[in-house]
PDB file of N, CA and C in Angstrom:
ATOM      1  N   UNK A   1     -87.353 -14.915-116.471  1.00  0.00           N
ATOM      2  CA  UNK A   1     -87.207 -15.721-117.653  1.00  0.00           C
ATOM      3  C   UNK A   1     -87.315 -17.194-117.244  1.00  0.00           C
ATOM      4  N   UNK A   2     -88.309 -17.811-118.028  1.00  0.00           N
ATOM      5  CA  UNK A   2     -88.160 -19.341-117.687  1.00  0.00           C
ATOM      6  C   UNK A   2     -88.040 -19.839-119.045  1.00  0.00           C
ATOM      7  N   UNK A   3     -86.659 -20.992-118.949  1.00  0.00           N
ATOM      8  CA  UNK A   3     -86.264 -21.439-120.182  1.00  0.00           C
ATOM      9  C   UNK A   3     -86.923 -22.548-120.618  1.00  0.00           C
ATOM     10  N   UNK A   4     -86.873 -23.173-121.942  1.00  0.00           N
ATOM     11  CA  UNK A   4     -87.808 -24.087-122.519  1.00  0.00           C
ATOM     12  C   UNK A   4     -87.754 -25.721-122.062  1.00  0.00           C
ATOM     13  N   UNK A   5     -88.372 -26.279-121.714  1.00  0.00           N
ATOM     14  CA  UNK A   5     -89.181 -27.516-120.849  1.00  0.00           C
ATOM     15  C   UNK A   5     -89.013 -27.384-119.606  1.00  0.00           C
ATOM     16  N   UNK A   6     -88.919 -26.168-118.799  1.00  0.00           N
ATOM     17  CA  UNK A   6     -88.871 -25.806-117.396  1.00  0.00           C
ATOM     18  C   UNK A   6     -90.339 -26.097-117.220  1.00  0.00           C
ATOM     19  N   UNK A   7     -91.088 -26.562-116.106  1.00  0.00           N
ATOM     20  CA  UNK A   7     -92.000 -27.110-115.863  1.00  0.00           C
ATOM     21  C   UNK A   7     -92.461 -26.199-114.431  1.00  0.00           C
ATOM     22  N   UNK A   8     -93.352 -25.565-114.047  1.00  0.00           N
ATOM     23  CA  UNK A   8     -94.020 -24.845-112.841  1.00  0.00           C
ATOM     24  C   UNK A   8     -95.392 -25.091-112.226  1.00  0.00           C
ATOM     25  N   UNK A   9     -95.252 -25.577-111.489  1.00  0.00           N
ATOM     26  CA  UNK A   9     -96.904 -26.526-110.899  1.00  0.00           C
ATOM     27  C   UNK A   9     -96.987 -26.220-109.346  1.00  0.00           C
ATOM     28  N   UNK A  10     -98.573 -25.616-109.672  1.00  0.00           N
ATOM     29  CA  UNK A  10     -99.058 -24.446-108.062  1.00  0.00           C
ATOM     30  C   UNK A  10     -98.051 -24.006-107.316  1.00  0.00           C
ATOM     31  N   UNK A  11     -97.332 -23.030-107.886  1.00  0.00           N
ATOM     32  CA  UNK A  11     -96.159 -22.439-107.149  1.00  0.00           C
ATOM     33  C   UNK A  11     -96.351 -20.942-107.760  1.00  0.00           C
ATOM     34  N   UNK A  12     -95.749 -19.998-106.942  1.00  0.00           N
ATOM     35  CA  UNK A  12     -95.630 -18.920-106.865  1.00  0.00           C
ATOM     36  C   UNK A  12     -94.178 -18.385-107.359  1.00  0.00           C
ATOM     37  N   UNK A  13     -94.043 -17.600-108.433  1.00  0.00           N
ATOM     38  CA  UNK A  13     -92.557 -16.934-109.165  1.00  0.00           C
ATOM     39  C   UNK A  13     -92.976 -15.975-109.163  1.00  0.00           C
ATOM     40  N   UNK A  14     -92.155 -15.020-108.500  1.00  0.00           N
ATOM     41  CA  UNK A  14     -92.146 -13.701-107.910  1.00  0.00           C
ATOM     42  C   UNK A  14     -91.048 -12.810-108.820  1.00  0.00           C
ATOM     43  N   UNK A  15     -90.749 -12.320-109.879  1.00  0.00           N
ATOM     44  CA  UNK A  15     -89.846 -11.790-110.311  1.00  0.00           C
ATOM     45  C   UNK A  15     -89.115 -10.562-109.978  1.00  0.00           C
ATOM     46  N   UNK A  16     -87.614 -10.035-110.403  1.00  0.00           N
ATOM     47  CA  UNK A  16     -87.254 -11.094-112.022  1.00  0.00           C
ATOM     48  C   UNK A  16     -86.702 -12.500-110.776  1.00  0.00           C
ATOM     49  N   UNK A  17     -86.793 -13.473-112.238  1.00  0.00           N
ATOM     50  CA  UNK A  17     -85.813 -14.720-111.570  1.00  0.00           C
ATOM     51  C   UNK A  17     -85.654 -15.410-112.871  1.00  0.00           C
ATOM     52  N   UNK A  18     -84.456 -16.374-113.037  1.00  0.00           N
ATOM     53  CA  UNK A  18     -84.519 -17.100-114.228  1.00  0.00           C
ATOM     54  C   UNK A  18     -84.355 -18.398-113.589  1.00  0.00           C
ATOM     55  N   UNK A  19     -84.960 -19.392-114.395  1.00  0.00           N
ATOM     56  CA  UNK A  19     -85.346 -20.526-114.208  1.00  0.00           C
ATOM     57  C   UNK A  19     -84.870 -21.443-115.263  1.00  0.00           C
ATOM     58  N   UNK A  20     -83.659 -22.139-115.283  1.00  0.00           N
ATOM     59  CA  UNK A  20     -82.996 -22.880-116.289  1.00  0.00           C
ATOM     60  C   UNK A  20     -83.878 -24.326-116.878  1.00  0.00           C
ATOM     61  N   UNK A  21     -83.597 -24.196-118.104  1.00  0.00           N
ATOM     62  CA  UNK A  21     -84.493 -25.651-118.904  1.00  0.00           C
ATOM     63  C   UNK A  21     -84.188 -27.114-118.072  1.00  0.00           C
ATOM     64  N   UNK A  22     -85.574 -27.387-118.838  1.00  0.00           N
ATOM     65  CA  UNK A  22     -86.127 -28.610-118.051  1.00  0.00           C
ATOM     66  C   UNK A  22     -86.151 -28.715-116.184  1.00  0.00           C
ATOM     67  N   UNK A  23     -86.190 -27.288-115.400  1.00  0.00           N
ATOM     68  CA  UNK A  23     -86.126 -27.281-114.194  1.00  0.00           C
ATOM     69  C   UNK A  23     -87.773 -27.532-113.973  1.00  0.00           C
ATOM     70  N   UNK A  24     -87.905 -28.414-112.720  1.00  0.00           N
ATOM     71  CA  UNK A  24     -89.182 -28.136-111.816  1.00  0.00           C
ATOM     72  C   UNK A  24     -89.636 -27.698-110.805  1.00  0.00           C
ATOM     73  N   UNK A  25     -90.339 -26.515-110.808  1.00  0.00           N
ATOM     74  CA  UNK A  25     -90.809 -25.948-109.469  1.00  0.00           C
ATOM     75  C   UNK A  25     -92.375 -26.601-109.336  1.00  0.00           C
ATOM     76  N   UNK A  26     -92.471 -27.211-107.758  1.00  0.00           N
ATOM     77  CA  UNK A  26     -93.685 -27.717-107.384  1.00  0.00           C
ATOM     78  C   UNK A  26     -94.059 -27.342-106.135  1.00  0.00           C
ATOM     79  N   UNK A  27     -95.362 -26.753-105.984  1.00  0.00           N
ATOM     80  CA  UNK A  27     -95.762 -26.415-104.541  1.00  0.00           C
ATOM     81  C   UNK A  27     -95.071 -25.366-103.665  1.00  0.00           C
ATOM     82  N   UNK A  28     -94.364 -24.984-104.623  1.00  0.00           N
ATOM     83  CA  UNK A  28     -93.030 -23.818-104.176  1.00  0.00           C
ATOM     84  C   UNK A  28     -93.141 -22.621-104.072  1.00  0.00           C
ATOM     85  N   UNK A  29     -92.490 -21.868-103.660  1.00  0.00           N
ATOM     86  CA  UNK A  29     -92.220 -20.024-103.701  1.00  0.00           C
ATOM     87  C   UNK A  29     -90.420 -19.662-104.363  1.00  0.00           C
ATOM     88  N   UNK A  30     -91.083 -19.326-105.658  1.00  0.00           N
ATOM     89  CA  UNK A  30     -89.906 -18.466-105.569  1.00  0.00           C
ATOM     90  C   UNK A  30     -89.657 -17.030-106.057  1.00  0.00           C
ATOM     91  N   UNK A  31     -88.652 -17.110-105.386  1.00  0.00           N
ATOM     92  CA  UNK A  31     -88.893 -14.926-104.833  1.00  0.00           C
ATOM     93  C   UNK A  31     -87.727 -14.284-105.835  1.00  0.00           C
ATOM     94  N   UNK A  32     -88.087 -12.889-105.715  1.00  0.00           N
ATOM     95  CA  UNK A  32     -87.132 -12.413-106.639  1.00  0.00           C
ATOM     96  C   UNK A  32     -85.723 -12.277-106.378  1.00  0.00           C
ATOM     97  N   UNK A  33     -85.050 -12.072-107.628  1.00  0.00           N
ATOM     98  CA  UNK A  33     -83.465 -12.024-107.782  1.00  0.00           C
ATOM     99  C   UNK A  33     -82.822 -13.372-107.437  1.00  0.00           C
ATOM    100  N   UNK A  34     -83.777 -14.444-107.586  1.00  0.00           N
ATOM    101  CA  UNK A  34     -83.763 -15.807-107.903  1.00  0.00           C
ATOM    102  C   UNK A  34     -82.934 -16.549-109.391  1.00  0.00           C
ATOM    103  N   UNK A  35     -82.059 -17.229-108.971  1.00  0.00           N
ATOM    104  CA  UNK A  35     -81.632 -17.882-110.018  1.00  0.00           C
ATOM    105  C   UNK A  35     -81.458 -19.509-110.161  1.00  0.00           C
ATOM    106  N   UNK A  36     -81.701 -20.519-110.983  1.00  0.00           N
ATOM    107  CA  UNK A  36     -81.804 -21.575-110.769  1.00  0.00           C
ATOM    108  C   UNK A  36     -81.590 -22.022-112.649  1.00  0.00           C
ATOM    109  N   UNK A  37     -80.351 -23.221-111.728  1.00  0.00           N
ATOM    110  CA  UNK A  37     -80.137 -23.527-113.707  1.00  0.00           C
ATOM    111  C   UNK A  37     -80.529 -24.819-114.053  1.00  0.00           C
ATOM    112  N   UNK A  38     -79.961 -25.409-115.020  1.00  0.00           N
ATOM    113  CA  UNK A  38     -80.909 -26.295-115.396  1.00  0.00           C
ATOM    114  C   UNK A  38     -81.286 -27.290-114.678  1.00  0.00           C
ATOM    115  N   UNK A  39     -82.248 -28.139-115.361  1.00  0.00           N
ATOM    116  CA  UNK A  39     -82.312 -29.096-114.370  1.00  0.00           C
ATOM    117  C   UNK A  39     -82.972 -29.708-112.536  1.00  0.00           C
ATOM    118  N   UNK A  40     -82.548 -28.095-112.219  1.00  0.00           N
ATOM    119  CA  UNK A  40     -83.260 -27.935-110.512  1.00  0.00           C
ATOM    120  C   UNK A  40     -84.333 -28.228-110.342  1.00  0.00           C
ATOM    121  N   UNK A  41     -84.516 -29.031-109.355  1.00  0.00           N
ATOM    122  CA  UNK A  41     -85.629 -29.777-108.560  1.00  0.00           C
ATOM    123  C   UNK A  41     -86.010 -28.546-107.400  1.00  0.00           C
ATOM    124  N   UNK A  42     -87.168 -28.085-107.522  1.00  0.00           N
ATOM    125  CA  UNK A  42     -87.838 -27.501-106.099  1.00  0.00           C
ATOM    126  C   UNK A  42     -88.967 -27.699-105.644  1.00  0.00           C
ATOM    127  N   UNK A  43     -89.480 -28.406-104.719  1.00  0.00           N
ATOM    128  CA  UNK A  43     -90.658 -28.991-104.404  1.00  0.00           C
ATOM    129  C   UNK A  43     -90.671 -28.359-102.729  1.00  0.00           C
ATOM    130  N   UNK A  44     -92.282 -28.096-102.840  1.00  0.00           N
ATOM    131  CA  UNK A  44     -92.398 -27.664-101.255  1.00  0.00           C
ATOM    132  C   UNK A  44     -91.345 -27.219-100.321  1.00  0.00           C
ATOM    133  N   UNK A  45     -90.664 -25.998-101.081  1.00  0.00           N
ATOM    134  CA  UNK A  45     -89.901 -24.904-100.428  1.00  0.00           C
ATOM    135  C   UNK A  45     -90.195 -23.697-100.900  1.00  0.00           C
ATOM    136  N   UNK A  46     -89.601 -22.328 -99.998  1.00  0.00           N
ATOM    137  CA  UNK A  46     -89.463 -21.438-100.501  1.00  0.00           C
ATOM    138  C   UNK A  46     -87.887 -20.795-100.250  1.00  0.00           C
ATOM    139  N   UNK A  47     -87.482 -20.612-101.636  1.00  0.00           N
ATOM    140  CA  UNK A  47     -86.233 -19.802-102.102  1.00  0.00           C
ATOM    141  C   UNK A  47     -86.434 -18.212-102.381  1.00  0.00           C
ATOM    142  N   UNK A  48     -85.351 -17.158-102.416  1.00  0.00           N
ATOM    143  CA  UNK A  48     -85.713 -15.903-102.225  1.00  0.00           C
ATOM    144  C   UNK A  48     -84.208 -15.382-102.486  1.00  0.00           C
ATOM    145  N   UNK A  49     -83.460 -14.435-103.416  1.00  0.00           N
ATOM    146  CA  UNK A  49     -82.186 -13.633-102.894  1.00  0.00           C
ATOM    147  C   UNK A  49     -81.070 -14.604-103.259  1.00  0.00           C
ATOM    148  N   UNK A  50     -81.379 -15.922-104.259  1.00  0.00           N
ATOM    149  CA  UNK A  50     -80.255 -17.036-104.135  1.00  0.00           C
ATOM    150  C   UNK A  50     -79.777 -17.494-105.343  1.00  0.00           C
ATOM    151  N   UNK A  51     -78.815 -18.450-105.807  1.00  0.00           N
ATOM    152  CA  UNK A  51     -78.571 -18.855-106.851  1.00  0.00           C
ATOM    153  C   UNK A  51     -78.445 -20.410-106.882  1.00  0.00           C
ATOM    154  N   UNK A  52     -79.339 -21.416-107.527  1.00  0.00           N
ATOM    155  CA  UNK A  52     -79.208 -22.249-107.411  1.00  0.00           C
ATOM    156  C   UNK A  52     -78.652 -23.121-108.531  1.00  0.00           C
ATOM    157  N   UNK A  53     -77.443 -23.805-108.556  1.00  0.00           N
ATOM    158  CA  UNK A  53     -76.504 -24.259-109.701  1.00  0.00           C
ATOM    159  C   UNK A  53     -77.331 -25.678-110.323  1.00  0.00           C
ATOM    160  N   UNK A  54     -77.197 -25.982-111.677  1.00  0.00           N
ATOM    161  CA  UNK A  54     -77.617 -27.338-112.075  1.00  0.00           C
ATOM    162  C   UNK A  54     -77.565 -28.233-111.883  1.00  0.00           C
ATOM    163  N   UNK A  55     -78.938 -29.214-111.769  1.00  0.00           N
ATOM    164  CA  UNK A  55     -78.876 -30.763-111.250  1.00  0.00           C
ATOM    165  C   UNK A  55     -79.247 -31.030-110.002  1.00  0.00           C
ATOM    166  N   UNK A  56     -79.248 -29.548-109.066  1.00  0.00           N
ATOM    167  CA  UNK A  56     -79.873 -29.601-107.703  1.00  0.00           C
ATOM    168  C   UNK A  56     -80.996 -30.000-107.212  1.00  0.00           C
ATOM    169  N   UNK A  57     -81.128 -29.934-106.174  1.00  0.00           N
ATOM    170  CA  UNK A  57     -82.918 -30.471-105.530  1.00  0.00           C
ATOM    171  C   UNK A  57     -83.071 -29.588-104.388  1.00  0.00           C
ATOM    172  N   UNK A  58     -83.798 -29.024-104.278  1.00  0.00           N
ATOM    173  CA  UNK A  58     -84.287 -28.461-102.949  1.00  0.00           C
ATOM    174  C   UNK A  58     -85.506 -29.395-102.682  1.00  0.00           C
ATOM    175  N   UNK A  59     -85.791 -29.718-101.246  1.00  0.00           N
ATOM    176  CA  UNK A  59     -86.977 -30.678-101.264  1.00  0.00           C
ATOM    177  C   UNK A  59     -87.295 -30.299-100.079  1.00  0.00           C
ATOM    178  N   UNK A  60     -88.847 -29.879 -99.460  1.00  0.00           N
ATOM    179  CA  UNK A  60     -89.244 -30.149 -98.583  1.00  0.00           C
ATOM    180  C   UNK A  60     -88.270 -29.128 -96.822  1.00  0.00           C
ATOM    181  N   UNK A  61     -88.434 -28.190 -97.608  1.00  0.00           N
ATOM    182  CA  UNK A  61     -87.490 -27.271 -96.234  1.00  0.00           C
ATOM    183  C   UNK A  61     -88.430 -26.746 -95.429  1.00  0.00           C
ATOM    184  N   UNK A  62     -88.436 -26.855 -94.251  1.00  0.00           N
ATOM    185  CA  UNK A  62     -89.079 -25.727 -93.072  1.00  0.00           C
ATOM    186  C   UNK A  62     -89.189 -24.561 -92.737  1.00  0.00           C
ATOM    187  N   UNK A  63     -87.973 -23.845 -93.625  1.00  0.00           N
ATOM    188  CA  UNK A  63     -87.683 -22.331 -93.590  1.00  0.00           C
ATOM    189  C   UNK A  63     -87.412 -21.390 -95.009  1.00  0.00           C
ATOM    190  N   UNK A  64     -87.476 -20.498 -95.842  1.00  0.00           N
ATOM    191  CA  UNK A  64     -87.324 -19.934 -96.963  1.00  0.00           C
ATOM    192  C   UNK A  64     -85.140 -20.581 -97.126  1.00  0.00           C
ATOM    193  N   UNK A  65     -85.306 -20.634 -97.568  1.00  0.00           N
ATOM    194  CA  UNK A  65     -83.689 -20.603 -98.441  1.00  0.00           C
ATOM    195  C   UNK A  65     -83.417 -19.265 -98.847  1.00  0.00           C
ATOM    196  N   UNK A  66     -82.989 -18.223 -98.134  1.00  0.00           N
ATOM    197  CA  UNK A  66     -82.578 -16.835 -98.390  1.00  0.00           C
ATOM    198  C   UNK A  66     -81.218 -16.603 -98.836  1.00  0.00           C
ATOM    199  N   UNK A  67     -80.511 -15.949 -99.456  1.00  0.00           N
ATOM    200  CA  UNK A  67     -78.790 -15.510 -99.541  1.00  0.00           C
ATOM    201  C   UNK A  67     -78.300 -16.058 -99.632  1.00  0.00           C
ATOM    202  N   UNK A  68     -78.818 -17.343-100.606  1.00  0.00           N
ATOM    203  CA  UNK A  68     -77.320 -18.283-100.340  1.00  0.00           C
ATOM    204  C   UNK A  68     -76.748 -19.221-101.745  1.00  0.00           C
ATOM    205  N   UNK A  69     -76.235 -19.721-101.790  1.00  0.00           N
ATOM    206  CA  UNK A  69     -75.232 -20.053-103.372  1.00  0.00           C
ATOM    207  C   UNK A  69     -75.267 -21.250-102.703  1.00  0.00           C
ATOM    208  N   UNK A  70     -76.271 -22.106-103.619  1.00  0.00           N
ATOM    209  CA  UNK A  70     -75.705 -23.706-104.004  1.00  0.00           C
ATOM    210  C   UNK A  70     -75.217 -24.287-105.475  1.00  0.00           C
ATOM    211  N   UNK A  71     -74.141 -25.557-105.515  1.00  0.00           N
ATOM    212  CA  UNK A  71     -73.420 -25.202-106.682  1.00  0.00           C
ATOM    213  C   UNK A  71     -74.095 -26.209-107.298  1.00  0.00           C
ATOM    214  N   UNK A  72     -73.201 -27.097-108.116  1.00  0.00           N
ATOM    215  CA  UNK A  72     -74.234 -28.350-108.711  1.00  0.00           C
ATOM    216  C   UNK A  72     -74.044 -29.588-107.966  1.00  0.00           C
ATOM    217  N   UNK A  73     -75.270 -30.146-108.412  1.00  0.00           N
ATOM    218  CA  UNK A  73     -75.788 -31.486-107.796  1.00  0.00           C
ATOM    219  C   UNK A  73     -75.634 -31.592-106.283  1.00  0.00           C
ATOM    220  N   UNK A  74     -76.169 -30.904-105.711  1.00  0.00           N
ATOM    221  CA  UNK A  74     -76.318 -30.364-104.124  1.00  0.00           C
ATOM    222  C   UNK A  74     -78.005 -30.565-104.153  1.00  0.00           C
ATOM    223  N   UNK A  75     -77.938 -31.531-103.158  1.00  0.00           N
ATOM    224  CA  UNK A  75     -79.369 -31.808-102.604  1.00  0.00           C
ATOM    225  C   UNK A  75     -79.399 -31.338-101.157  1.00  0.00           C
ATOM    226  N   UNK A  76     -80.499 -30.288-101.148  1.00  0.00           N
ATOM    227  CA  UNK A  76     -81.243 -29.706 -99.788  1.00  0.00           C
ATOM    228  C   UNK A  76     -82.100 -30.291 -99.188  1.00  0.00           C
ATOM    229  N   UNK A  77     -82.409 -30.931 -98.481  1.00  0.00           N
ATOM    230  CA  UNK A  77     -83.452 -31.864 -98.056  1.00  0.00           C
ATOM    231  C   UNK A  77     -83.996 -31.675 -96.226  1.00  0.00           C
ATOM    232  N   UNK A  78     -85.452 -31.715 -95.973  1.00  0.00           N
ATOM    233  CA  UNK A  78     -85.676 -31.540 -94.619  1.00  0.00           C
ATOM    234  C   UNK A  78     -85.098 -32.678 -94.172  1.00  0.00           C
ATOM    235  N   UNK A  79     -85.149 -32.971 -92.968  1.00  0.00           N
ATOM    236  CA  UNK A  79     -84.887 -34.152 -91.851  1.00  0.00           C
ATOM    237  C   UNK A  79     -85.518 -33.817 -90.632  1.00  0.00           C
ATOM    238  N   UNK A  80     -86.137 -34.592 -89.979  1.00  0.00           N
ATOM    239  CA  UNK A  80     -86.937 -34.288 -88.219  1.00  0.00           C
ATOM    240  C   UNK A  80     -85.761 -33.239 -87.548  1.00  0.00           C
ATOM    241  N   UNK A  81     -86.352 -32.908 -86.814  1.00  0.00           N
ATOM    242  CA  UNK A  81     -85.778 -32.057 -86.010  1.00  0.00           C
ATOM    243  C   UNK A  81     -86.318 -30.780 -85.813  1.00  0.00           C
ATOM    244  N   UNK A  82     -86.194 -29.764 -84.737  1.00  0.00           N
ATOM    245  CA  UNK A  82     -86.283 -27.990 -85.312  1.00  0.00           C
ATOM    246  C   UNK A  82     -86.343 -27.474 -86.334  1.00  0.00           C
ATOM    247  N   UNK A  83     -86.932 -26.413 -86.453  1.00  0.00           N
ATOM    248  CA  UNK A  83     -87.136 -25.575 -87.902  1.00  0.00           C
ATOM    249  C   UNK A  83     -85.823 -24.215 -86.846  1.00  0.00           C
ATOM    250  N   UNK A  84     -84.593 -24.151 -88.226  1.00  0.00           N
ATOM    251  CA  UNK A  84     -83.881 -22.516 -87.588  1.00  0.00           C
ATOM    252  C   UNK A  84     -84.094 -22.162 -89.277  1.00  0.00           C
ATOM    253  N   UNK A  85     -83.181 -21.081 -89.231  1.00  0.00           N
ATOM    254  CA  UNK A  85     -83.165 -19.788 -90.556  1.00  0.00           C
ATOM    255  C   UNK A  85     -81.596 -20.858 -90.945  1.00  0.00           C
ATOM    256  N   UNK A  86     -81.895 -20.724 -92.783  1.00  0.00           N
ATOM    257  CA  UNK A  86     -81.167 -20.823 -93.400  1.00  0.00           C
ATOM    258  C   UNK A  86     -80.320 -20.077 -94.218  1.00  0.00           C
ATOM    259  N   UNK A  87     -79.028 -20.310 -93.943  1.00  0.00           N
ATOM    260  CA  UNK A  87     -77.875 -19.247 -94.940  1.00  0.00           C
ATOM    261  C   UNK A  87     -76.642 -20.321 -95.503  1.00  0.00           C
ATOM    262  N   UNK A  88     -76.882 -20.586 -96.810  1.00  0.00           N
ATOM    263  CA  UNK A  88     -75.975 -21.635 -96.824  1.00  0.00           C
ATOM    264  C   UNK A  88     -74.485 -21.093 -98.084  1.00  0.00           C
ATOM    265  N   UNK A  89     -73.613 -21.759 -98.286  1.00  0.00           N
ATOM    266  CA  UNK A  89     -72.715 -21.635 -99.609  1.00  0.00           C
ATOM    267  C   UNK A  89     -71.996 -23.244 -99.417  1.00  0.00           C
ATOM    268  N   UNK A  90     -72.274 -23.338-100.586  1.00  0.00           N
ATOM    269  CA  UNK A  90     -72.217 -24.993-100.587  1.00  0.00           C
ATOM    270  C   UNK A  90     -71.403 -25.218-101.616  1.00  0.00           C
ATOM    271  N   UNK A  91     -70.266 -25.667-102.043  1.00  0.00           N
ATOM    272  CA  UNK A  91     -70.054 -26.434-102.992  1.00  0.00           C
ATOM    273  C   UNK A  91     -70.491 -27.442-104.111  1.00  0.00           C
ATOM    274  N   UNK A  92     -70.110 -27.451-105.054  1.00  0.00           N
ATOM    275  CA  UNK A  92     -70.634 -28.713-105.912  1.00  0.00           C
ATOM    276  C   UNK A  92     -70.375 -30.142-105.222  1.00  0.00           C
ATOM    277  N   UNK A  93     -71.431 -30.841-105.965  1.00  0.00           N
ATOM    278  CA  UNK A  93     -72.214 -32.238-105.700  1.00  0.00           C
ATOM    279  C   UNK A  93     -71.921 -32.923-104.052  1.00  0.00           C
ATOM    280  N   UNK A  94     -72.574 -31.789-103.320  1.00  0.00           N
ATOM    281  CA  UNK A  94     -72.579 -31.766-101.842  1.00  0.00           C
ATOM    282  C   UNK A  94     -73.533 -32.535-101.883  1.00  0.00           C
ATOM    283  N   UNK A  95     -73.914 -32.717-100.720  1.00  0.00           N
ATOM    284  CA  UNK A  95     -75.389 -33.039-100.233  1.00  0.00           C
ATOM    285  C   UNK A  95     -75.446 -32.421 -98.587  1.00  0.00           C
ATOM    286  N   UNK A  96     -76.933 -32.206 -98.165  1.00  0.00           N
ATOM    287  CA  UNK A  96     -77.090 -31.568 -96.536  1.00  0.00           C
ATOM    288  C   UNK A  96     -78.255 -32.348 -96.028  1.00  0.00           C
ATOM    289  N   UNK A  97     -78.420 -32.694 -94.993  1.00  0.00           N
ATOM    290  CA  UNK A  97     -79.360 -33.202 -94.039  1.00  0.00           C
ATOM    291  C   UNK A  97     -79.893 -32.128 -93.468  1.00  0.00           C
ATOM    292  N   UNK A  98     -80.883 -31.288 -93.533  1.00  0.00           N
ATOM    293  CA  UNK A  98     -81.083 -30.462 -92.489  1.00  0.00           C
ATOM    294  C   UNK A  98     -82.169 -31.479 -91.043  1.00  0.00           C
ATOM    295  N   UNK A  99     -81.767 -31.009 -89.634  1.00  0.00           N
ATOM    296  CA  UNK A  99     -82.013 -31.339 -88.124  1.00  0.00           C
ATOM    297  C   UNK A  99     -82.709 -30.871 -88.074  1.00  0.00           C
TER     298      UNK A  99
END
């Protein structure tokens, strides 16, 4: 289910997954049993198996985002360093640097 002014540009949605209003997926993968509420930013990542809470950003990760619960306004973001496997549970209006 993708809700109304959710926006999806050259990306791949693999279902089921729901996709909360006015969210943007760009350049992305996302895989099934995917959840993402409103608002979410996903650009050049791939998510899979997760739930992503409103107002978030995923941006630019090195590795899929598998199993894991982010809450709201939690920004995921690459940073230089190694590419490892991600498993996260994050609280609301976190933020992460990934190394």
């Amino acid at each position: 289910m993708i809700e109304e002014g959710a926006v999806v540009r050259r990306s791949l949605v693999r279902g089921p997954v729901t996709i909360g209003r006015d969210a943007v997926i760009e350049d992305s993968y996302i895989g099934p049993y995917t959840s993402l509420g409103d608002r979410v930013e996903v650009r050049r990542s791939e998510i899979e198996h997760s739930i992503v809470l409103s107002d978030s950003v995923v941006e630019d990760l090195p590795n899929r985002l598998e199993a894991s619960l982010l809450g709201r306004r939690v920004r995921v973001v690459k940073s230089d360093g190694p590419a490892r496997t991600l498993k996260m549970l994050v609280g609301d209006r976190s933020e992460i640097e990934l190394l």
